[in-house]
N, C-alpha and C. Protein backbone atom coordinates (compact mmCIF):
# COMPACT_ATOMS: atom_id res chain seq x y z
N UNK A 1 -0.98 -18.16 50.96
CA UNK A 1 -0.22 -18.09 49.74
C UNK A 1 1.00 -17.22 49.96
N UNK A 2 1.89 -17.41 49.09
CA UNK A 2 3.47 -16.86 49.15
C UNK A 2 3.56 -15.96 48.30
N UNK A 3 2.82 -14.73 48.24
CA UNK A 3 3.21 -13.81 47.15
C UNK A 3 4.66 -13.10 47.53
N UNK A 4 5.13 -13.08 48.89
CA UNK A 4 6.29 -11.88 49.21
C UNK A 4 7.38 -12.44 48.57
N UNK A 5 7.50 -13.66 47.60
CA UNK A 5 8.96 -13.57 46.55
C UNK A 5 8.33 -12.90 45.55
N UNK A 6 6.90 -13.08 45.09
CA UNK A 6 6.39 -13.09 43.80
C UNK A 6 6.82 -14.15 42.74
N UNK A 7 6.97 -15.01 43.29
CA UNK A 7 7.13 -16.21 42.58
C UNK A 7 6.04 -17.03 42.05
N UNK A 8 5.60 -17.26 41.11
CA UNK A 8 4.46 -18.07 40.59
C UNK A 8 5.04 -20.03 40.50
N UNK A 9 6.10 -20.19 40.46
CA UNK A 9 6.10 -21.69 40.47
C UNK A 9 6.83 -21.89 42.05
N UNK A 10 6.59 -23.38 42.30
CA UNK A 10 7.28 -23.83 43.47
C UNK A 10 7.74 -24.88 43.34
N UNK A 11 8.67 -25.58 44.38
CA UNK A 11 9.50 -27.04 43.35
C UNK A 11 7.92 -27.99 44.41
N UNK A 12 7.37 -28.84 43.61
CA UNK A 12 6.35 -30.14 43.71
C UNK A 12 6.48 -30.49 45.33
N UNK A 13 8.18 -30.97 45.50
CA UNK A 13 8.16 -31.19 47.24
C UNK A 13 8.19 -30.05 48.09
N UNK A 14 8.12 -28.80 48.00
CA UNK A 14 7.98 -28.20 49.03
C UNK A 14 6.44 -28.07 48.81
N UNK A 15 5.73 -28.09 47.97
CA UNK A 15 4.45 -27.40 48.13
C UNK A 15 4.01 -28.34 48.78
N UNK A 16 3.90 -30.22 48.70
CA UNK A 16 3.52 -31.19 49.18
C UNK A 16 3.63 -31.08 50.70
N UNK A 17 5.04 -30.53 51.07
CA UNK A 17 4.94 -30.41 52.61
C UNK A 17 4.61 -29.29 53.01
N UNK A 18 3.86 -28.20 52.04
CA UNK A 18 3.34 -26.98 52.62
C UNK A 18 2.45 -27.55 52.59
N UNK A 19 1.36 -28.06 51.90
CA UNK A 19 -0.12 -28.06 51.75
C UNK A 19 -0.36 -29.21 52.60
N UNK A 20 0.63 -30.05 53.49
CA UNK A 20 0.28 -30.65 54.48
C UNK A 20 0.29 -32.48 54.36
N UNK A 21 0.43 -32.63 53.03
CA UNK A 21 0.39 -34.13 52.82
C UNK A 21 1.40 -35.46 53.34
N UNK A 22 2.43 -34.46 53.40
CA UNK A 22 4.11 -35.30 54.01
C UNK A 22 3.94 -34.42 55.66
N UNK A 23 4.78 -35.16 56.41
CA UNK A 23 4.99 -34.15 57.69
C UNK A 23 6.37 -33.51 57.98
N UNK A 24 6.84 -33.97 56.78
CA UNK A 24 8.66 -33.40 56.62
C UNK A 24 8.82 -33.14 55.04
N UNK A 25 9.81 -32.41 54.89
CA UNK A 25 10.04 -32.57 53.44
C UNK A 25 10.73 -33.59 52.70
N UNK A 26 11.80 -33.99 53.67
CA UNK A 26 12.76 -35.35 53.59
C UNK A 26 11.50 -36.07 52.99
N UNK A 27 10.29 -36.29 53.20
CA UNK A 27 9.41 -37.71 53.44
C UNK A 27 8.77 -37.12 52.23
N UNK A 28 8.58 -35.74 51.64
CA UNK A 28 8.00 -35.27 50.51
C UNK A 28 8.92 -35.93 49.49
N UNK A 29 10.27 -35.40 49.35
CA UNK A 29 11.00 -35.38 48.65
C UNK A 29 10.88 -37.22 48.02
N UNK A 30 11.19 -38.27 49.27
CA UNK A 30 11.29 -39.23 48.90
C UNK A 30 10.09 -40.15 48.15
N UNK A 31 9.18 -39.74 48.65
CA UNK A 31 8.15 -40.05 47.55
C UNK A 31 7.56 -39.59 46.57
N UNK A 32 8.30 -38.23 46.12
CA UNK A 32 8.55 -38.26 44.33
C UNK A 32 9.28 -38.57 44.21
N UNK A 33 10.32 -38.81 44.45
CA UNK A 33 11.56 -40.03 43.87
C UNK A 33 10.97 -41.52 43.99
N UNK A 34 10.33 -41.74 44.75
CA UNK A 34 9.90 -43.15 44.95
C UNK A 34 8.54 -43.60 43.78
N UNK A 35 8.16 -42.20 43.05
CA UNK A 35 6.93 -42.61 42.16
C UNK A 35 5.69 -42.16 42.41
N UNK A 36 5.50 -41.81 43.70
CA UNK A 36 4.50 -41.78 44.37
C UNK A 36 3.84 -40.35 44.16
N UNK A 37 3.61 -39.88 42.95
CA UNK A 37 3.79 -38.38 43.01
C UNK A 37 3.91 -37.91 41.47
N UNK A 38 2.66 -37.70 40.60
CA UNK A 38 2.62 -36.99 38.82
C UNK A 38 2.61 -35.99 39.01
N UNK A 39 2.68 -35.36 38.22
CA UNK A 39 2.28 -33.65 38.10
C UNK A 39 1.81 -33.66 36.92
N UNK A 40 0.59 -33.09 36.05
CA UNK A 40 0.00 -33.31 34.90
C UNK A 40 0.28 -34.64 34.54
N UNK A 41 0.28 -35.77 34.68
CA UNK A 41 0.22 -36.93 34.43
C UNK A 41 1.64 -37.57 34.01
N UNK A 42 2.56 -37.10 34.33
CA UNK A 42 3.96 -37.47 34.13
C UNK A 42 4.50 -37.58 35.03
N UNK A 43 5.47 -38.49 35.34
CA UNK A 43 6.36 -38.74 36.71
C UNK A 43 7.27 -37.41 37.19
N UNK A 44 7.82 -36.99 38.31
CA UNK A 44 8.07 -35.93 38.67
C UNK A 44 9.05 -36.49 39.48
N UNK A 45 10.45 -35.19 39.50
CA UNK A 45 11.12 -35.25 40.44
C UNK A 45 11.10 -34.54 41.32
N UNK A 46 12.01 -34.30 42.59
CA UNK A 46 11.48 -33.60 43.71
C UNK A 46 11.46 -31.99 43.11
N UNK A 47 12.60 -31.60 42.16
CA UNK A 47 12.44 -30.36 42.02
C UNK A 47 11.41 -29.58 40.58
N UNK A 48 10.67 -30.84 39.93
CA UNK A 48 9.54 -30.25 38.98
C UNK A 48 8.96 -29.18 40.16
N UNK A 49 8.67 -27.96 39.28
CA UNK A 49 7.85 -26.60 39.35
C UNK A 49 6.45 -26.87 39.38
N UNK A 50 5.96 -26.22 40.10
CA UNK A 50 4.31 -26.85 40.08
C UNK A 50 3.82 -25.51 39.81
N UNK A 51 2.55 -24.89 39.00
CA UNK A 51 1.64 -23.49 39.17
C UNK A 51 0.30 -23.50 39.49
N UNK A 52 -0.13 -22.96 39.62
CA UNK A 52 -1.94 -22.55 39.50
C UNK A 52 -2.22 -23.08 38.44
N UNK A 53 -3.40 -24.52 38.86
CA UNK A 53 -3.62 -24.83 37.56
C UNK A 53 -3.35 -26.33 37.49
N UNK A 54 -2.10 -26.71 37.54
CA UNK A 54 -1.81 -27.85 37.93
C UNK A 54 -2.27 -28.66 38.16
N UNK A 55 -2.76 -29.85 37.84
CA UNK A 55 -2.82 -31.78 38.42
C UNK A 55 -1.74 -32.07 39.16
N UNK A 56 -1.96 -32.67 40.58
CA UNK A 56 -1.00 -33.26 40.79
C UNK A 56 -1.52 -34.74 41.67
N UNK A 57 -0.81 -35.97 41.29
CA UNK A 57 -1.57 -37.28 41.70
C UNK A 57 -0.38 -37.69 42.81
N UNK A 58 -1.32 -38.26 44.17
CA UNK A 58 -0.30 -38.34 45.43
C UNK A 58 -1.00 -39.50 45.90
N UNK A 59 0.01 -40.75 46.06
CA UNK A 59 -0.57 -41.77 46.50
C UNK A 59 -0.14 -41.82 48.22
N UNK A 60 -0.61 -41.80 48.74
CA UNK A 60 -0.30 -42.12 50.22
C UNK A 60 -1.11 -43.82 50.56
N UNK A 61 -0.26 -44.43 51.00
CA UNK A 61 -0.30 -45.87 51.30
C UNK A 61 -1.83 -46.36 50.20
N UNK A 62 -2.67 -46.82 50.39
CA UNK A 62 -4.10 -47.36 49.15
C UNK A 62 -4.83 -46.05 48.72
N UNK A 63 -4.67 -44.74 49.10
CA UNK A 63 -5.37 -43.81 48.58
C UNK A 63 -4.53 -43.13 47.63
N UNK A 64 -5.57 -42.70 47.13
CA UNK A 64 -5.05 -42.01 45.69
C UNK A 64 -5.71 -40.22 45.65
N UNK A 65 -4.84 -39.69 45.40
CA UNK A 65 -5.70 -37.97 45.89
C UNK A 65 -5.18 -37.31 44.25
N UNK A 66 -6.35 -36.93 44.14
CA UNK A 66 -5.88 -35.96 42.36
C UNK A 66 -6.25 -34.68 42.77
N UNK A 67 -5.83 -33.64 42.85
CA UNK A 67 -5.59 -32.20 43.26
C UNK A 67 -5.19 -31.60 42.09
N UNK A 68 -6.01 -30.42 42.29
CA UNK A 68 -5.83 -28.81 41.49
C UNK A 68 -5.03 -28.35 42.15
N UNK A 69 -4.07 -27.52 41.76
CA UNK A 69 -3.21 -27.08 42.70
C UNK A 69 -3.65 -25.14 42.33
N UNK A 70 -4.35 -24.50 43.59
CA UNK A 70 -5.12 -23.39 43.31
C UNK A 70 -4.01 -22.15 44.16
N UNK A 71 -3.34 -22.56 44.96
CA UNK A 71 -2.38 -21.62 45.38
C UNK A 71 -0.92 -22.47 45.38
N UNK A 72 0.24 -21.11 46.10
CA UNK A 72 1.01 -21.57 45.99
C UNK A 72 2.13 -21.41 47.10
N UNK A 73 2.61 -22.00 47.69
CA UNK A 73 3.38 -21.67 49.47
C UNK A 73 4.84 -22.65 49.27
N UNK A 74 5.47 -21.88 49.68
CA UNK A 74 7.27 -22.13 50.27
C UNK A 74 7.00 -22.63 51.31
N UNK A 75 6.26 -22.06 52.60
CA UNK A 75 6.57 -21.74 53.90
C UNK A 75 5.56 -23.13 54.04
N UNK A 76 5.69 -23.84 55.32
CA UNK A 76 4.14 -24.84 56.13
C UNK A 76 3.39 -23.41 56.58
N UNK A 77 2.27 -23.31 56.96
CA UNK A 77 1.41 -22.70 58.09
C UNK A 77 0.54 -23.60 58.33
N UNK A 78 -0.24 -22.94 58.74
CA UNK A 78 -1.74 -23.59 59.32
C UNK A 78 -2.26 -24.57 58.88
N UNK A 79 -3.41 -25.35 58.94
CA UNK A 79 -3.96 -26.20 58.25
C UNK A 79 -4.93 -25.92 57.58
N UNK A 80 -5.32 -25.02 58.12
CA UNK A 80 -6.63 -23.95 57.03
C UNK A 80 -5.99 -23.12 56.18
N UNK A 81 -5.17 -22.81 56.06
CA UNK A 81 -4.01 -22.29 55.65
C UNK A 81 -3.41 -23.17 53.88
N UNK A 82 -3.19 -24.26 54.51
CA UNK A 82 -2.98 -25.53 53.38
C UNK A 82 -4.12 -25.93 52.50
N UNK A 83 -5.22 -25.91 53.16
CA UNK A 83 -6.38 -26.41 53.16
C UNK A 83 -6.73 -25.73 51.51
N UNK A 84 -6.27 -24.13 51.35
CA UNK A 84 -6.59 -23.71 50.65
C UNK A 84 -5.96 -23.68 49.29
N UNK A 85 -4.89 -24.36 49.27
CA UNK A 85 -3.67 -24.18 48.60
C UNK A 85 -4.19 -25.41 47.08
N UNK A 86 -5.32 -26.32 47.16
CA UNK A 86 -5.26 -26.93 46.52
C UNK A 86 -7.04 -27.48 46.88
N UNK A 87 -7.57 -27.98 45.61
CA UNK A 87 -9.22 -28.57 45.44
C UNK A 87 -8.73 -30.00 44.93
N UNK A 88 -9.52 -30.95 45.62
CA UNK A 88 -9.47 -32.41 45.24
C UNK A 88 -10.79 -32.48 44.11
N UNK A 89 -10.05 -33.22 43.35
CA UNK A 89 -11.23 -33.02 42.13
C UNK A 89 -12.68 -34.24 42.82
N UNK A 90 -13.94 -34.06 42.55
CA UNK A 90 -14.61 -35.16 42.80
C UNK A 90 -14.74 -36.45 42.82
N UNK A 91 -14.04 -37.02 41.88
CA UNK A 91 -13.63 -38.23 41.37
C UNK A 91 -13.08 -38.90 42.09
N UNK A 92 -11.84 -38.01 42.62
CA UNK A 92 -11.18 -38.61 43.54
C UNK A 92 -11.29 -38.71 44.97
N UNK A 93 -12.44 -38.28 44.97
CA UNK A 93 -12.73 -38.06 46.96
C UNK A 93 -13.75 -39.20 46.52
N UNK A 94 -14.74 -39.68 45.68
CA UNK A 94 -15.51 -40.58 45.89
C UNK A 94 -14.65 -41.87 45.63
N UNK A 95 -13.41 -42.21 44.88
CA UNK A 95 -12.95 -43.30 44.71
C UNK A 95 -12.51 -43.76 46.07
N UNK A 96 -11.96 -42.27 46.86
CA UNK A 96 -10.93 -42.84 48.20
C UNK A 96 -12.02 -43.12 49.04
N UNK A 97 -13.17 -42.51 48.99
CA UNK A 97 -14.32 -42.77 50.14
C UNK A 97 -15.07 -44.30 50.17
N UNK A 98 -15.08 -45.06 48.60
CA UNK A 98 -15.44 -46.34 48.15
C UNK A 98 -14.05 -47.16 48.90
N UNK A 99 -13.11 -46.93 48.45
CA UNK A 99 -11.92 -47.73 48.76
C UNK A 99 -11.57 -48.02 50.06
N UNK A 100 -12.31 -46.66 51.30
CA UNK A 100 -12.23 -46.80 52.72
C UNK A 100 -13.46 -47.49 52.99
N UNK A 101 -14.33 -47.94 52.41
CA UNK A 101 -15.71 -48.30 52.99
C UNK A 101 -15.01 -49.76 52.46
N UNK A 102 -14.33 -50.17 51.63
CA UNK A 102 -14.45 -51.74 51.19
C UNK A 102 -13.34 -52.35 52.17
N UNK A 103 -12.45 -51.54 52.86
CA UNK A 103 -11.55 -51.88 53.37
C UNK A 103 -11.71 -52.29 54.75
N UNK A 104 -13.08 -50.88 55.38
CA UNK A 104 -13.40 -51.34 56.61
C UNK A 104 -14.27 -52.85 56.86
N UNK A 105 -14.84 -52.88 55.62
CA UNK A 105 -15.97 -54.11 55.07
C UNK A 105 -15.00 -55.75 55.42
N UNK A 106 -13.38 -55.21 54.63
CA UNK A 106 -12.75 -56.39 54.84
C UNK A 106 -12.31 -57.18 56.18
N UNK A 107 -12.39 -58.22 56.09
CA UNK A 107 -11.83 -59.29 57.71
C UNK A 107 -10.30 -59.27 57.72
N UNK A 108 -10.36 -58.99 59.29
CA UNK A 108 -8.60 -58.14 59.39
C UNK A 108 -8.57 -59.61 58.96
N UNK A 109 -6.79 -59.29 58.44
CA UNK A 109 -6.22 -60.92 58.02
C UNK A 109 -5.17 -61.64 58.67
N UNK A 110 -4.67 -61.02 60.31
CA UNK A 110 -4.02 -61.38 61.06
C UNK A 110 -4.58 -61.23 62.33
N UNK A 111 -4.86 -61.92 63.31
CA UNK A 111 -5.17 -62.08 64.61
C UNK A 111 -4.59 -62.78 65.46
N UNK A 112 -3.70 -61.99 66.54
CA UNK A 112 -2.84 -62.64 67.42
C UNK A 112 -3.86 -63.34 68.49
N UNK A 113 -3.36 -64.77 68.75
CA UNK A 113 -4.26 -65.15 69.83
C UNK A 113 -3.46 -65.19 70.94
N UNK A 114 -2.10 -65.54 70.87
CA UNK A 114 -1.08 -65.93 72.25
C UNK A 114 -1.60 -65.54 73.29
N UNK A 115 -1.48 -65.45 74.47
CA UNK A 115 -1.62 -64.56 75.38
C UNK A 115 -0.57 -64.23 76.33
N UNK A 116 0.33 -63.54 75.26
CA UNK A 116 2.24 -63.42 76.15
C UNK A 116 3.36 -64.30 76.51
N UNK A 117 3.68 -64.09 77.47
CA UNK A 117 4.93 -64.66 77.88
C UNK A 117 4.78 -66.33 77.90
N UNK A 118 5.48 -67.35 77.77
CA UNK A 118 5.19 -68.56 77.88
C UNK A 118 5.00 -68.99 79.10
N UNK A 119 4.22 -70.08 79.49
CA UNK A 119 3.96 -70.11 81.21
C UNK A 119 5.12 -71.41 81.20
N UNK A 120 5.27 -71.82 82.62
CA UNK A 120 6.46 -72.26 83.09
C UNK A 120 6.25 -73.68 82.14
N UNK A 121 4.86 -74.46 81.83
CA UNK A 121 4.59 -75.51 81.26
C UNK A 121 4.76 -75.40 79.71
N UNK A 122 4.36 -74.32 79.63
CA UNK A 122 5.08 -74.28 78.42
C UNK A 122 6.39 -74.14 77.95
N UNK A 123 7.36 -73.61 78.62
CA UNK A 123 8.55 -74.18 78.56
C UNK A 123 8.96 -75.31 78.84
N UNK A 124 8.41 -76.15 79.83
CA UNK A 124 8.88 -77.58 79.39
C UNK A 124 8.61 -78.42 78.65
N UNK A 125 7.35 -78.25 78.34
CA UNK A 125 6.83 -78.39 77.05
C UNK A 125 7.72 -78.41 75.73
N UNK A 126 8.30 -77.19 75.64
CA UNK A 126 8.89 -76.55 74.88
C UNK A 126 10.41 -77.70 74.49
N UNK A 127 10.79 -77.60 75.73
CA UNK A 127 12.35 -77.88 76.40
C UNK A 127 12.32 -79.73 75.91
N UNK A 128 11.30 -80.58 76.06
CA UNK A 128 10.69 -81.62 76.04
C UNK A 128 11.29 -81.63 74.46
N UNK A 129 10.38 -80.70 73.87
CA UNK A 129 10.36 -81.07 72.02
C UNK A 129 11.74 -80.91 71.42
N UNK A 130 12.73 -79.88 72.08
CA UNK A 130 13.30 -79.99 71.40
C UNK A 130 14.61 -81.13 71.98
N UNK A 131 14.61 -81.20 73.03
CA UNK A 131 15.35 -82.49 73.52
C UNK A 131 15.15 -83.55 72.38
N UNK A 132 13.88 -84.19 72.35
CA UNK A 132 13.82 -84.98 71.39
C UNK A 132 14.13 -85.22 70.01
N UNK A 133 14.00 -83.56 69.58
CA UNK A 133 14.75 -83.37 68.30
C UNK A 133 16.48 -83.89 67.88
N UNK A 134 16.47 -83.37 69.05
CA UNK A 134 18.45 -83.32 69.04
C UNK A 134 18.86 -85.01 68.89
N UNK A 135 17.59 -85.86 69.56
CA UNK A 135 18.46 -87.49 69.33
C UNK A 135 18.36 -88.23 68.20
């Protein structure tokens, strides 16, 4: 925690890339502008104030994370460090834990079969079809 300003609020994107969720702030910043990112249940810009106390909802690609926000940091540190900065409410660790089990459950939906480069027959092959096209 950041007590040496004595500051009790922080702007939403720095705490996001303190507490570890973005790996830049650029990438914080843009996904509260992009939506991706409430604070008590209202849309937020990069510089909404966040405190102790706080909801804040962070979608990262199909997961959804609802966080208490229990401390408060300017600076990145550690990961145990971050770790502490915020409690995922229950709700939301069992929705994301259902949502990763149905996903692994699902049949990938693209499978490359090629196997690389075209062989020499297949270029004439190739060379063949489209000759014919052209007459």
């Amino acid at each position: 925690m950041d007590q040496s300003q004595g500051s009790d609020r922080v702007r939403v994107d720095k705490w996001l890339w303190a507490a570890r969720f973005y790996k830049t702030r650029s990438l914080a910043t843009e996904a509260v502008t992009g939506g991706k990112v409430a604070v008590n249940g209202e849309g937020a810009k990069p510089s909404k104030t966040v405190k102790a106390g706080d909801e804040i909802r962070v979608r990262l690609g199909p997961y959804e994370h609802i966080l208490i926000v229990r401390g408060l940091a300017e600076r990145r540190g550690p990961a145990s460090v971050a770790q502490t900065l915020y409690d995922e409410t229950p709700e939301s660790r069992d929705a994301r834990q259902r949502l990763a089990a149905q996903l692994a459950a699902a049949p990938a939906r693209f499978v490359y079969e090629e196997k690389g480069r075209p062989t020499k027959k297949d270029r004439r092959d190739l060379s063949r079809f489209i000759d014919r096209k052209r007459r």
